[in-house]
Protein backbone atom coordinates (compact mmCIF):
# COMPACT_ATOMS: atom_id res chain seq x y z
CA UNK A 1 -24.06 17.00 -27.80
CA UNK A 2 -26.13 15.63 -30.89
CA UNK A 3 -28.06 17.09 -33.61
CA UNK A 4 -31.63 16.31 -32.25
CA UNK A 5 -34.27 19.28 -32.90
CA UNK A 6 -36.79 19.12 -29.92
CA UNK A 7 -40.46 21.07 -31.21
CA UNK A 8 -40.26 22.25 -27.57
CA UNK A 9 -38.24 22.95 -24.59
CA UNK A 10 -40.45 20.27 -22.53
CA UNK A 11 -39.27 17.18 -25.07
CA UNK A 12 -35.45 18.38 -24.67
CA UNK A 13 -35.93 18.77 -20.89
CA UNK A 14 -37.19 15.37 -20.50
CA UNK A 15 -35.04 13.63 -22.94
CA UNK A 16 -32.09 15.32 -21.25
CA UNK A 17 -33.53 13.98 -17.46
CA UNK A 18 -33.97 10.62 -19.26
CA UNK A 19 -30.12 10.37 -20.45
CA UNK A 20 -29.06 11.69 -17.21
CA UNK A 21 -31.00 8.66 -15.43
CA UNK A 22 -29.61 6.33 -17.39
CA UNK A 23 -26.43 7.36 -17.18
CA UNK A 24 -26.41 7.34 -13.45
CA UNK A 25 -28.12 3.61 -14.02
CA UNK A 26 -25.20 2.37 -15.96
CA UNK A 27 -22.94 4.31 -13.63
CA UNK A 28 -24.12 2.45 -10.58
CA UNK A 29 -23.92 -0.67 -12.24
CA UNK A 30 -20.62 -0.61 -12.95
CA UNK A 31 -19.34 0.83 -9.52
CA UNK A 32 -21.86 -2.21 -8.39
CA UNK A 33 -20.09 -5.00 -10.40
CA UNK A 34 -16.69 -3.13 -9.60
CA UNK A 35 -16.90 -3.69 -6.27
CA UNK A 36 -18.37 -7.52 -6.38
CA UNK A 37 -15.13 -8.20 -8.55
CA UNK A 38 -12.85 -6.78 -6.47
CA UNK A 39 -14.16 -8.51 -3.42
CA UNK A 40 -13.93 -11.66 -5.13
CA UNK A 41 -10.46 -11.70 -6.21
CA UNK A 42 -8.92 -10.25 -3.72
CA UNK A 43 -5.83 -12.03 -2.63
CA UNK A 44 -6.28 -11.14 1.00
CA UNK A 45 -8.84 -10.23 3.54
CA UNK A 46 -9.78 -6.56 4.26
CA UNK A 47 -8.38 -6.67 7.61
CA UNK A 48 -5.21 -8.13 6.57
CA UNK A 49 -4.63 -5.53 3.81
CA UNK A 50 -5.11 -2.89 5.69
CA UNK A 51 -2.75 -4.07 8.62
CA UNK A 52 0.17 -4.93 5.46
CA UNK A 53 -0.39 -1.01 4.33
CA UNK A 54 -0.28 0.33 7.68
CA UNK A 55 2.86 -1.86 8.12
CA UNK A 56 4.05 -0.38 4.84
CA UNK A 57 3.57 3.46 5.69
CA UNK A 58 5.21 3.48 9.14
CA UNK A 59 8.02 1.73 7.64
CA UNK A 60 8.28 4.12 4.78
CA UNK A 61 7.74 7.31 7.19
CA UNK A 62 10.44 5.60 9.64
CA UNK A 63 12.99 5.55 6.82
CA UNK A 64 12.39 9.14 6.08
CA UNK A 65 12.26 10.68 9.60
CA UNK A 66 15.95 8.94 9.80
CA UNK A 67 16.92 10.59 6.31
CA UNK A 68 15.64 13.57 7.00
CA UNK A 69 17.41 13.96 10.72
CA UNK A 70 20.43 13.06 8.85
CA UNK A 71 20.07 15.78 6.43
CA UNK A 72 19.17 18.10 8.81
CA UNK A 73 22.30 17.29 10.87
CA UNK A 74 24.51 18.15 8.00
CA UNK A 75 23.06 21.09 6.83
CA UNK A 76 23.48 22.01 10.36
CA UNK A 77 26.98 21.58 10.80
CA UNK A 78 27.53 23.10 7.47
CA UNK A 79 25.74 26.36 8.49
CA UNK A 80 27.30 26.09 11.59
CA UNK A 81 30.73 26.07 10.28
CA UNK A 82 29.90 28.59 7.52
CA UNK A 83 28.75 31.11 10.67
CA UNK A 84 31.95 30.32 12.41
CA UNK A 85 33.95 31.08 9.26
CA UNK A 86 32.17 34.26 9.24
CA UNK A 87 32.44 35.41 12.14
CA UNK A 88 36.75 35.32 12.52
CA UNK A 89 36.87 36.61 9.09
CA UNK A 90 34.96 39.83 10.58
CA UNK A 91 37.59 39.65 13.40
């Protein structure tokens, strides 16, 4: 990771532990000021986000249960159909 020679194992334990701190440090900070950004320009309330995605995924998952059902009843007929096809060319 860099070209540091340690004169003993204890120096390059503890100057790893020390760059690990910081780095969680600088991590927290940032997840910190993150979050205090987000919160302050954020166009709408928690609540009211939540309720427009909610809104948005039954909608979405509405639209596909009807796709899907129509889908399914074609394929159906066209297996059904294929099956009766089938069967009086067998007879």
């Amino acid at each position: 990771m860099n070209d540091r020679i340690y004169y003993s194992h204890e120096a390059e334990m503890r100057a790893n532990r020390e760059r690990a701190v910081a780095v969680m440090m600088f991590l927290a900070l940032g997840v910190g000021i993150g979050t205090v950004l987000a919160l302050m320009f954020a166009p709408k309330s928690g609540e009211k986000l939540r309720a427009e995605i909610a809104r948005s995924m039954e909608d979405s998952l509405g639209r596909g249960n009807a796709n899907a059902f129509k889908q399914l009843s074609r394929d159906f007929s066209d297996l059904r159909k294929s099956i009766e096809d089938r069967l009086e060319m067998r007879r």
